[in-house]
Protein backbone atom coordinates (compact mmCIF):
# COMPACT_ATOMS: atom_id res chain seq x y z
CA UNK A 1 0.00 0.00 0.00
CA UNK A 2 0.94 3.71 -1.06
CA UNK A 3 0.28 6.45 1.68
CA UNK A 4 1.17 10.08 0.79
CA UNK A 5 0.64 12.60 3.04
CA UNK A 6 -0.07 16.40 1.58
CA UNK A 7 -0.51 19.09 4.29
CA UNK A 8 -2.81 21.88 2.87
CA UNK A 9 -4.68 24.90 3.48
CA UNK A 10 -4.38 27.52 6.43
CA UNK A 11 -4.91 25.06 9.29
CA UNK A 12 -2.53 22.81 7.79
CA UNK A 13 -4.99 20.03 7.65
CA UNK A 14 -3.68 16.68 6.40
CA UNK A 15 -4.57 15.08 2.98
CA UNK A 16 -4.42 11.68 2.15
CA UNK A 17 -3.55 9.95 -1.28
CA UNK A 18 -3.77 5.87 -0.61
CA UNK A 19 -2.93 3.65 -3.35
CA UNK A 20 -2.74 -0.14 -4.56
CA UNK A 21 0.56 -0.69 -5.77
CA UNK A 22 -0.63 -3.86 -7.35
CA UNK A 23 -3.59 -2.30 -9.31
CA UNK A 24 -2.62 1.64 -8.90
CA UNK A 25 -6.66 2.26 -7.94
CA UNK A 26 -6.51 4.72 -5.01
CA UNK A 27 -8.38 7.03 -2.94
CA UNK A 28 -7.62 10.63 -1.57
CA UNK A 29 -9.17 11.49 1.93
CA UNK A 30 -9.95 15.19 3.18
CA UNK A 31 -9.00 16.99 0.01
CA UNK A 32 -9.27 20.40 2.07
CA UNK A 33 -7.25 22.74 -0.10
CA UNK A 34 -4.74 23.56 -2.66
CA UNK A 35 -6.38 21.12 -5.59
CA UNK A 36 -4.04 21.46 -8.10
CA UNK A 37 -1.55 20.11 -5.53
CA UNK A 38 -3.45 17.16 -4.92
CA UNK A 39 -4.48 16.41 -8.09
CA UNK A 40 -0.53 16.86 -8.95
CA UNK A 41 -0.03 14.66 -6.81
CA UNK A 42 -2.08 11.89 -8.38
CA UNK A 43 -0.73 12.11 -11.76
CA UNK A 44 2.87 11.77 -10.46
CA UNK A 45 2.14 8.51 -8.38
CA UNK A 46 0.11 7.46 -11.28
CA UNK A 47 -3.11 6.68 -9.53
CA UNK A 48 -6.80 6.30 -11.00
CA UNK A 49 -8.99 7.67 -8.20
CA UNK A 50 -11.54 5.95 -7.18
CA UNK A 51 -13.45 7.64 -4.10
CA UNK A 52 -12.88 10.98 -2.84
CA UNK A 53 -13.35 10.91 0.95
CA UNK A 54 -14.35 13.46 3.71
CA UNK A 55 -14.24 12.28 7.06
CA UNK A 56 -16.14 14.76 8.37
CA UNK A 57 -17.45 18.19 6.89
CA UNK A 58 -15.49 21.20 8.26
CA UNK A 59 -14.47 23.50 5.74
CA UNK A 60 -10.51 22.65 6.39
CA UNK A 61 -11.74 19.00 4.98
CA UNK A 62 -14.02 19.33 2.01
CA UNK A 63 -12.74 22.86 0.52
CA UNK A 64 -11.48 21.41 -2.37
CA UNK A 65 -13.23 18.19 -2.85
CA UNK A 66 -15.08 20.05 -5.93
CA UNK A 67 -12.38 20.71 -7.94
CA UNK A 68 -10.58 17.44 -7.10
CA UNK A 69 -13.93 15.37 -8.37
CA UNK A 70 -13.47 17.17 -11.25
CA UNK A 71 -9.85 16.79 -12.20
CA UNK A 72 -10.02 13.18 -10.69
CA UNK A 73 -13.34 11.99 -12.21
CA UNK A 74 -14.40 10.28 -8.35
CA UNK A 75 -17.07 9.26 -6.41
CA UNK A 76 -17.29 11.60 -3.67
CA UNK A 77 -18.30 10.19 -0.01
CA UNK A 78 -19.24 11.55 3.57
CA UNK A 79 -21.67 10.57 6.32
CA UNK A 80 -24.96 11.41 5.73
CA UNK A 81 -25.01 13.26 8.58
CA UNK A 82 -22.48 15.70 7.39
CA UNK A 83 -23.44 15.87 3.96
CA UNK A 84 -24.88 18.99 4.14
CA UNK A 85 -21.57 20.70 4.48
CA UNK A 86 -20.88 19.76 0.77
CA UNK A 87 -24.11 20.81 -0.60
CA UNK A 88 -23.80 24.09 1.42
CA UNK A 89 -20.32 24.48 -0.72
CA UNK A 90 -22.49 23.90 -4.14
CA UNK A 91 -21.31 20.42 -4.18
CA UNK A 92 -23.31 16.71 -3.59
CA UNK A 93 -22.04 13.61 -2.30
CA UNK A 94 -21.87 10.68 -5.03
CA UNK A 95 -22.38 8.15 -1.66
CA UNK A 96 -23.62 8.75 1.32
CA UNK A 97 -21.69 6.57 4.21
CA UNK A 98 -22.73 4.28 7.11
CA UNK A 99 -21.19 2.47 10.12
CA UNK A 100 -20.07 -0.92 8.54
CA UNK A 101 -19.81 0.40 4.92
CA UNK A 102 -16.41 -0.12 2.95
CA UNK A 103 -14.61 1.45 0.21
CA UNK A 104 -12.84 -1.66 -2.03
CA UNK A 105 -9.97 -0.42 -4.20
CA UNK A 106 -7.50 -3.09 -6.31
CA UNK A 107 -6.47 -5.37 -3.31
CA UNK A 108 -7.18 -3.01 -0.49
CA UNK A 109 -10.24 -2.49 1.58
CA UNK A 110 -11.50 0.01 4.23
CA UNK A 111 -14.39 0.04 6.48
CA UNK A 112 -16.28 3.11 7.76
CA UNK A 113 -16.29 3.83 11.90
CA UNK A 114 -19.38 6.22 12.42
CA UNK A 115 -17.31 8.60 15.42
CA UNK A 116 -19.40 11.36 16.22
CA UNK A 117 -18.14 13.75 18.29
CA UNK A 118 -16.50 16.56 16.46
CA UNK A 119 -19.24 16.61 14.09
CA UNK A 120 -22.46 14.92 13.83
CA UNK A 121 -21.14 12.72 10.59
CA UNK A 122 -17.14 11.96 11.65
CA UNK A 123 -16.13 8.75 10.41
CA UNK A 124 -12.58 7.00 10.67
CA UNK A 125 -11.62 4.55 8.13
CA UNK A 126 -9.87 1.37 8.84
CA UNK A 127 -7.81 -1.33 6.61
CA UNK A 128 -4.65 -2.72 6.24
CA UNK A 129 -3.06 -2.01 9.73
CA UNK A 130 -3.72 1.68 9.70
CA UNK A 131 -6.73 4.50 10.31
CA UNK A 132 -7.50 7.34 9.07
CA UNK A 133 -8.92 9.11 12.13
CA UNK A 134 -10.09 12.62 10.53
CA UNK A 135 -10.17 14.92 13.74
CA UNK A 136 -11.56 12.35 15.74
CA UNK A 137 -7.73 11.20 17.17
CA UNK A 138 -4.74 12.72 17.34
CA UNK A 139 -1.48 12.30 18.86
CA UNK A 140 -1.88 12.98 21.97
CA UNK A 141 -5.04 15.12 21.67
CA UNK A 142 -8.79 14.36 20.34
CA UNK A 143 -11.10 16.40 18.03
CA UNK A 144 -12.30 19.82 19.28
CA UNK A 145 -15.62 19.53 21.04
CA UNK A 146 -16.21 23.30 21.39
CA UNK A 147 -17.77 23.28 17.80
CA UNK A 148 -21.83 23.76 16.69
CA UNK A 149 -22.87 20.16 16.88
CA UNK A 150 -19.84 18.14 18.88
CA UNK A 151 -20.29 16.34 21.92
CA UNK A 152 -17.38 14.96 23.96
CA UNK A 153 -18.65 12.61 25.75
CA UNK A 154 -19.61 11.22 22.33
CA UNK A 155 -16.04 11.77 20.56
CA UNK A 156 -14.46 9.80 23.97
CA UNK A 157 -17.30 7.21 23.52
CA UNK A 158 -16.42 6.84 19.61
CA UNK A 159 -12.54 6.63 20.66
CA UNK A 160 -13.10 4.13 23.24
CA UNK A 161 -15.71 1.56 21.31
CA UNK A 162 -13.96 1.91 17.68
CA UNK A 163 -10.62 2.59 17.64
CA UNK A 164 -9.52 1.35 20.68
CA UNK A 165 -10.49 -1.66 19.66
CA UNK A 166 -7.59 -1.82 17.16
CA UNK A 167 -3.98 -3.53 17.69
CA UNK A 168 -1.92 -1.42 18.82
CA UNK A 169 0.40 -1.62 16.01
CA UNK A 170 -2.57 0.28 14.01
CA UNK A 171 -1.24 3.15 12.28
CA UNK A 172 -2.92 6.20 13.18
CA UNK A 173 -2.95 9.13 10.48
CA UNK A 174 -5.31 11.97 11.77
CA UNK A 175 -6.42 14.88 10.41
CA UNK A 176 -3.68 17.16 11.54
CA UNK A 177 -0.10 16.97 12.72
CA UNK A 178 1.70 13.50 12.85
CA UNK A 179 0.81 9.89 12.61
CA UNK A 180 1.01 7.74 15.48
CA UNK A 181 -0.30 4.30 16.78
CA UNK A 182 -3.53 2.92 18.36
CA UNK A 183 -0.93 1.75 21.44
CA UNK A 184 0.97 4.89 21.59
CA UNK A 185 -2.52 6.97 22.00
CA UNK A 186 -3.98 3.84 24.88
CA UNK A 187 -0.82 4.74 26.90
CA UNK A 188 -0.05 8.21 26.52
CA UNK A 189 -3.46 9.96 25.30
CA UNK A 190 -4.29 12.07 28.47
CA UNK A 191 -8.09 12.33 27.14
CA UNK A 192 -8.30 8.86 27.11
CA UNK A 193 -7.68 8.31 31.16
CA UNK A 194 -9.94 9.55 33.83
């Protein structure tokens, strides 16, 4: 598997470009900003998108996911209960995702984690020893709760019943700043004791 990380936008939020290296079918998560970068991107690792993800829908996450559909030719998919946030920005969703669903690429496969919390529609994505944790989990830190529609109790409930459920070897690539692991965050994550 192919990961490539692109950091975009004013709040630095992390974009994701995942490919098969068998097939070269990928997928690019939280396409926030800077499209022409991402889509750049693409064509130099050679990969034939195949969904367009936003794990949840703050502006930092979706801002570019029009013009990325269009230079990408991808299916574009959210939770239906942020899916809103792209048809606010003049866009629509292609899919609409739910707890359970999963997003098959050449030999790879991902299944969606419904973790509310930061926003009414957060979802992680899981496969292949790693998740992509949107601003649900970060190093050391969880999603902001301080937000129209977040809950906290509901992002630590999310942590605690999906992803802690993970080996600890899981890789963990959030939303912003640096990957880490599943075991690294059930040791050291102060939000995640008491």
């Amino acid at each position: 598997m192919l990961i490539k990380k692109l950091v975009v936008g004013p709040i630095a939020a992390n974009c994701y470009l995942i490919g098969c290296e068998a097939t070269k079918e990928g997928m690019i998560v939280d396409p926030g900003d800077e499209a022409e970068r991402v889509l750049e991107a693409v064509r130099e690792l050679g990969l034939d998108i195949k969904f367009i993800v936003a794990t949840h829908g703050h502006p930092d996450h979706i801002g570019a996911v029009s013009q990325v559909r269009e230079g990408a030719g991808a299916e574009v998919c959210i939770h239906s209960d942020d899916a809103s946030a792209i048809s606010w920005r003049g866009g629509a969703a292609d899919r609409l995702l739910r707890e359970g669903d999963s997003l098959d690429f050449g030999d790879l496969h991902f299944v969606v984690f419904h973790t509310p919390g930061h926003t009414p529609g957060g979802i992680c994505l899981s496969g292949a020893g790693v998740v992509f944790s949107g601003d649900t989990l970060f190093q050391g830190s969880v999603g902001r709760t301080d937000l129209p529609g977040s809950s906290y109790r509901q992002i630590i409930d999310s942590i605690q019943a999906k992803l802690m459920t993970l080996p600890d070897d899981t890789a963990v690539y959030p939303g912003h700043g640096p990957e880490t692991t599943i075991g690294a965050q059930r040791q050291s994550n102060p939000y995640l004791h008491g």
